[in-house]
C-alpha atoms as a PDB file:
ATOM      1  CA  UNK A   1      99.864  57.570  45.961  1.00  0.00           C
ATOM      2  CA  UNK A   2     101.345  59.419  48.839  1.00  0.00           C
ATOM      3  CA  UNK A   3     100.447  57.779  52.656  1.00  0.00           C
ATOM      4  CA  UNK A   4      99.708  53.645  53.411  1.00  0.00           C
ATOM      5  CA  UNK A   5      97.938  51.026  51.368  1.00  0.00           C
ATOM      6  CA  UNK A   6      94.313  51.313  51.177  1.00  0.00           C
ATOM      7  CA  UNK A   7      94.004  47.814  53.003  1.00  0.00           C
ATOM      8  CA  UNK A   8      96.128  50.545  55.739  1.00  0.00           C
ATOM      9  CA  UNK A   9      94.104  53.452  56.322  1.00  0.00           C
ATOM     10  CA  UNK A  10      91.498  54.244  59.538  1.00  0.00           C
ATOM     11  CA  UNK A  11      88.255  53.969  57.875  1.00  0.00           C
ATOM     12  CA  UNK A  12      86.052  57.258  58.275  1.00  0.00           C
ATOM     13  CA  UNK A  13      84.985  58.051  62.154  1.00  0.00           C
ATOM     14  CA  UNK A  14      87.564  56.079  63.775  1.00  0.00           C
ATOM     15  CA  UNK A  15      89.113  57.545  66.777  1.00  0.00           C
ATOM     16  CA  UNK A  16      92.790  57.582  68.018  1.00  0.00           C
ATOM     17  CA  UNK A  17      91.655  55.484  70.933  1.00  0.00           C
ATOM     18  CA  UNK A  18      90.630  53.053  68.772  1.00  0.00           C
ATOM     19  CA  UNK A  19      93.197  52.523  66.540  1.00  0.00           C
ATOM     20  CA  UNK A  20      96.199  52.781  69.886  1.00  0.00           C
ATOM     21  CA  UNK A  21      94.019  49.834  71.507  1.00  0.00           C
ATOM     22  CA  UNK A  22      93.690  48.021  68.622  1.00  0.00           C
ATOM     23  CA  UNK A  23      97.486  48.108  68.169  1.00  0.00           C
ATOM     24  CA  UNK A  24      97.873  46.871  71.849  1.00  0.00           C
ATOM     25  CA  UNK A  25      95.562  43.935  71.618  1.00  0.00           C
ATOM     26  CA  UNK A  26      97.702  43.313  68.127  1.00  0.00           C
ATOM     27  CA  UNK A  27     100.974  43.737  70.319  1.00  0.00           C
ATOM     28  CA  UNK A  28      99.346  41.331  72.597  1.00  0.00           C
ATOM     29  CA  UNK A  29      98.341  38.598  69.905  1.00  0.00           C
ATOM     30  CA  UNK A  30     102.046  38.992  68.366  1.00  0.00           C
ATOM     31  CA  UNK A  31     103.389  38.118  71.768  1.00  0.00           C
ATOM     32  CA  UNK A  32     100.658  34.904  72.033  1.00  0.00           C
ATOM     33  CA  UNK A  33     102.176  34.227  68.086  1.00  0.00           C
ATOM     34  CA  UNK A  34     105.750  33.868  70.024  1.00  0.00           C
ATOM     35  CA  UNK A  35     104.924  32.103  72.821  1.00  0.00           C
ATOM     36  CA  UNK A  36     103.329  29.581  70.502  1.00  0.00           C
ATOM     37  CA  UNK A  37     106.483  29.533  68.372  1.00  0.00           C
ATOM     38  CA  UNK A  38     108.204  28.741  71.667  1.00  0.00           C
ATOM     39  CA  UNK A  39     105.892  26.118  72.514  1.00  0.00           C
ATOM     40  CA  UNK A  40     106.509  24.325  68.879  1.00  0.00           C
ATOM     41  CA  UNK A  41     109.914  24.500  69.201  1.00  0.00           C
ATOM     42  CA  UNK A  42     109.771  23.028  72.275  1.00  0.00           C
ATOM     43  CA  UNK A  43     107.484  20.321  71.202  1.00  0.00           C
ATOM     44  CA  UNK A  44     110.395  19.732  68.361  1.00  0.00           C
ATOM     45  CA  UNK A  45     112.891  19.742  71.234  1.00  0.00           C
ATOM     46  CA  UNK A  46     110.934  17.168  73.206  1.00  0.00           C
ATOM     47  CA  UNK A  47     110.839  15.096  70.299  1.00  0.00           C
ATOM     48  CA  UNK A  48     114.369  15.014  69.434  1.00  0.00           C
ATOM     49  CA  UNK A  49     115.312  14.365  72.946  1.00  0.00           C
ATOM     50  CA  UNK A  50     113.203  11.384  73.004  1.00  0.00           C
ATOM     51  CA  UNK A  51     114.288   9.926  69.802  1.00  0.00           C
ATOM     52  CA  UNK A  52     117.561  10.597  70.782  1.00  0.00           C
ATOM     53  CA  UNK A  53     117.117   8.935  73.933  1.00  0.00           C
ATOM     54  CA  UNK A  54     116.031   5.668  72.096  1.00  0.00           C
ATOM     55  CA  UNK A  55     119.273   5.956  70.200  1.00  0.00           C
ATOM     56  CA  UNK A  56     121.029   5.739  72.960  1.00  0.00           C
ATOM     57  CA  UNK A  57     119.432   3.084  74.936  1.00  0.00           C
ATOM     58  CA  UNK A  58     120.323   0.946  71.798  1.00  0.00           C
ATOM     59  CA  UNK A  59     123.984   2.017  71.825  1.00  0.00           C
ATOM     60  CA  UNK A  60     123.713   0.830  75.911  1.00  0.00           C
ATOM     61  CA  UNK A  61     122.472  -2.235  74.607  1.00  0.00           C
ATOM     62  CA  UNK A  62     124.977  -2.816  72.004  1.00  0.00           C
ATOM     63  CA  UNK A  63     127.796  -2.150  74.097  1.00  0.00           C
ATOM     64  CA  UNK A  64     126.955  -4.979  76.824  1.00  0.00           C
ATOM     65  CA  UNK A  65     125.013  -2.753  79.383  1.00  0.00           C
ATOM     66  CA  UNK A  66     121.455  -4.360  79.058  1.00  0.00           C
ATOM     67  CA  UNK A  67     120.509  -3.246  82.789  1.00  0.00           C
ATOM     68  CA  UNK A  68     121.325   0.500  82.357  1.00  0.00           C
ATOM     69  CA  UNK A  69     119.332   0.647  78.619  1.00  0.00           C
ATOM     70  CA  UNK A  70     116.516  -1.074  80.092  1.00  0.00           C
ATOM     71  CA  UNK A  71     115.948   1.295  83.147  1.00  0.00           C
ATOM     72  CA  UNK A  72     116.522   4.227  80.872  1.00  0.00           C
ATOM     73  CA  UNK A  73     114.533   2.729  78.644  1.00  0.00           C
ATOM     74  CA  UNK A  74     111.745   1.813  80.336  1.00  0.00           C
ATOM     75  CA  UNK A  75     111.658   4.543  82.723  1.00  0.00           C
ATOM     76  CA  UNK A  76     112.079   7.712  80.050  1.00  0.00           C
ATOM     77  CA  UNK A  77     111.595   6.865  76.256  1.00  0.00           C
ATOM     78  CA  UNK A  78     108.017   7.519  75.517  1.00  0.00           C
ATOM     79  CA  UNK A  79     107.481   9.317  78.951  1.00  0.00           C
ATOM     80  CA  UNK A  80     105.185  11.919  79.074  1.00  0.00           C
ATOM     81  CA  UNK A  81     106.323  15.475  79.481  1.00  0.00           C
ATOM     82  CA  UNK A  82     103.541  16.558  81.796  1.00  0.00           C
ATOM     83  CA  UNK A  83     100.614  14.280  83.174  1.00  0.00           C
ATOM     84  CA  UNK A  84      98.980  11.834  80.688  1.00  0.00           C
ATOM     85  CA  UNK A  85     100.637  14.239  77.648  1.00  0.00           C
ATOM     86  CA  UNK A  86     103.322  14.589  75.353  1.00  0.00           C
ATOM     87  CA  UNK A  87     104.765  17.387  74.119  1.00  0.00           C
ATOM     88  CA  UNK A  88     101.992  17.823  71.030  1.00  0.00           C
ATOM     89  CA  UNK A  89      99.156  17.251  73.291  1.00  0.00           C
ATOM     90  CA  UNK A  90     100.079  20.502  74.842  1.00  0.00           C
ATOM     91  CA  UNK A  91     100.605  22.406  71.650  1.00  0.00           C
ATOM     92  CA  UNK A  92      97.272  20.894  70.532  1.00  0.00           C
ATOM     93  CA  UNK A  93      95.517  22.062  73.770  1.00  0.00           C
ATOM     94  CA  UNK A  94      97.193  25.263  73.569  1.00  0.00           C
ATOM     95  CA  UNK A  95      96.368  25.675  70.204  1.00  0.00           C
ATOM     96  CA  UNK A  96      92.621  24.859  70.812  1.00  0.00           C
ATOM     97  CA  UNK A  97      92.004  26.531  74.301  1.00  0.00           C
ATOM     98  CA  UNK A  98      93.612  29.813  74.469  1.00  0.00           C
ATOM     99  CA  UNK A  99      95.595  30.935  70.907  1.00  0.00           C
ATOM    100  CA  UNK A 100      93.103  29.888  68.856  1.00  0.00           C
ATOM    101  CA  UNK A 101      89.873  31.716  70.603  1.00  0.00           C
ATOM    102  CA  UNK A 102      91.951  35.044  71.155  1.00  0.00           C
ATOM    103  CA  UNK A 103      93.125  34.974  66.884  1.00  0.00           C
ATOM    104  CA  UNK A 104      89.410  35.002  66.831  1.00  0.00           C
ATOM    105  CA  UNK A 105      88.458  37.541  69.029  1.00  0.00           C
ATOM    106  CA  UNK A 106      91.310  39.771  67.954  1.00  0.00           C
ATOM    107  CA  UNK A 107      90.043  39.775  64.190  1.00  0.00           C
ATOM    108  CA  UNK A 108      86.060  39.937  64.991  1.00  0.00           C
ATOM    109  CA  UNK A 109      86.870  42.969  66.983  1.00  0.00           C
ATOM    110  CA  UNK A 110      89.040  44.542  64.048  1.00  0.00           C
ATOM    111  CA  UNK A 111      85.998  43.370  61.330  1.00  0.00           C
ATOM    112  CA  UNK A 112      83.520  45.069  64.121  1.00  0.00           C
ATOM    113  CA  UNK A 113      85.545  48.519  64.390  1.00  0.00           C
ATOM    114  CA  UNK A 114      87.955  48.962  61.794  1.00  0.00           C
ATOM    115  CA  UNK A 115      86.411  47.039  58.711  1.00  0.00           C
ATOM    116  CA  UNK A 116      88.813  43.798  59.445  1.00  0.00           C
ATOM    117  CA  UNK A 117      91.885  46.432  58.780  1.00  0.00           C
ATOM    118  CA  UNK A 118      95.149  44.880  60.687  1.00  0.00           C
ATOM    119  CA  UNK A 119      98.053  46.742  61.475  1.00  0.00           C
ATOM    120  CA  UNK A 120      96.791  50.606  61.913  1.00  0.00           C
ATOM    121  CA  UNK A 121      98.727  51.795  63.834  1.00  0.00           C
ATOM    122  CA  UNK A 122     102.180  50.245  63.112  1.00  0.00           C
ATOM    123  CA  UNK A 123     100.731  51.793  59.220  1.00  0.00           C
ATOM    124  CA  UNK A 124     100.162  55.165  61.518  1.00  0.00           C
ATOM    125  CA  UNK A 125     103.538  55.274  62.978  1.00  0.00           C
ATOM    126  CA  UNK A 126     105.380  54.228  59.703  1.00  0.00           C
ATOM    127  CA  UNK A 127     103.508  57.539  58.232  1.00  0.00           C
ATOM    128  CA  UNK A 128     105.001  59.352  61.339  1.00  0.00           C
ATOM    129  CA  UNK A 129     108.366  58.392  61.442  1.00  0.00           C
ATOM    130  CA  UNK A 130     109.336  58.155  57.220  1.00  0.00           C
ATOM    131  CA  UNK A 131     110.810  60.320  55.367  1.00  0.00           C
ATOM    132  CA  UNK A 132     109.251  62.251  52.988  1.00  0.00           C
ATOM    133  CA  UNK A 133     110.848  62.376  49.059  1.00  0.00           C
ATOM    134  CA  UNK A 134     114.025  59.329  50.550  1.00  0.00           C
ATOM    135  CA  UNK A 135     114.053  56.894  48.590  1.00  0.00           C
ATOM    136  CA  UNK A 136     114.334  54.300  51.512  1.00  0.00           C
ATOM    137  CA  UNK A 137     111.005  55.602  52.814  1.00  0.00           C
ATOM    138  CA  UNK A 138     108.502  55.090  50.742  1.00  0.00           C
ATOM    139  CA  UNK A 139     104.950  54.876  51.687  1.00  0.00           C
ATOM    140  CA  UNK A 140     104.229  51.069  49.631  1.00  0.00           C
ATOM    141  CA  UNK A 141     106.727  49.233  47.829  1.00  0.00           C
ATOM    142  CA  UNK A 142     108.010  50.975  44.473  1.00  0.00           C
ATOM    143  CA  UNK A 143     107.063  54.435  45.853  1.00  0.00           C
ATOM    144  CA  UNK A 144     110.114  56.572  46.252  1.00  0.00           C
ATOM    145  CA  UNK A 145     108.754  59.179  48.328  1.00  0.00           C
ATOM    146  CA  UNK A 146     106.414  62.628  49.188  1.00  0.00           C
ATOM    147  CA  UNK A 147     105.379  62.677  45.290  1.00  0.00           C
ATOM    148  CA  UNK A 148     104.247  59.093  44.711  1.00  0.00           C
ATOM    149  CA  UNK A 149     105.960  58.301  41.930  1.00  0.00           C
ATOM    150  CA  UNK A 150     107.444  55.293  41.111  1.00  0.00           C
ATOM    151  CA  UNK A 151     111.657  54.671  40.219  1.00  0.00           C
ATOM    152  CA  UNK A 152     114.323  53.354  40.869  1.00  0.00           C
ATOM    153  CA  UNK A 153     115.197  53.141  45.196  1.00  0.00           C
ATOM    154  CA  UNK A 154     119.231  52.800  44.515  1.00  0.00           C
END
């Protein structure tokens, strides 16, 4: 086999324009897919802090300073991050309001115009910029090049 995948080619009648705005609203999603990786380990950060936090109240507490531990205490472990939420209320709303209806969209449009194919144009541009017959650049794994046939990659 000599070019992408099956799972990787433009199905019959698709367009350029297609497949280049299909890639950006893919670019787009990937960027949402960070952001959200952000936002979890931020929601792990918040958590540790807190925790933390607690930790350290008791340390306050065991070292004699009952009045400082108790205003820390009271006044930030358990506080909320933003109003009436902690940090997984936001990753939850996130999550349910905005990543969550645009992973939708992004794959009912591919299933609408491209047969639910992902990545055509990254597959595209891999096809561009390989190597034909190196055996770094084959099309799929095990392919060593132009011919298709399988070997060793070294």
């Amino acid at each position: 086999m000599t070019g992408p995948a099956p799972q990787h080619r433009r199905p019959p009648g698709v367009n350029d324009a297609t497949v280049e705005a299909l890639g950006k609203v893919s670019e787009a999603l990937e960027a949402v897919e960070a952001a959200r990786g952000h936002l979890y380990a931020f929601h792990r950060l918040c958590g540790t802090a807190d925790l933390t936090l607690g930790e350290g109240v008791d340390l306050l507490r065991e070292a004699g300073h009952e009045q400082h531990a108790a205003r820390l205490g009271d006044e930030m472990v358990g506080r909320n991050i933003l109003e009436g939420r902690w940090s997984f209320q936001v990753v939850e709303e996130y999550d349910d309001s905005y990543y969550g209806p645009f992973k939708q969209l992004e794959a009912d449009l591919r299933k609408a115009l491209v047969e639910g194919k992902r990545h055509l144009f990254e597959a595209e541009m891999k096809e561009r910029r390989r190597t034909r017959g190196h055996p770094h650049h084959g099309a799929v794994p095990g392919e060593t090049g132009e011919t298709g046939e399988a070997g060793e990659t070294g």
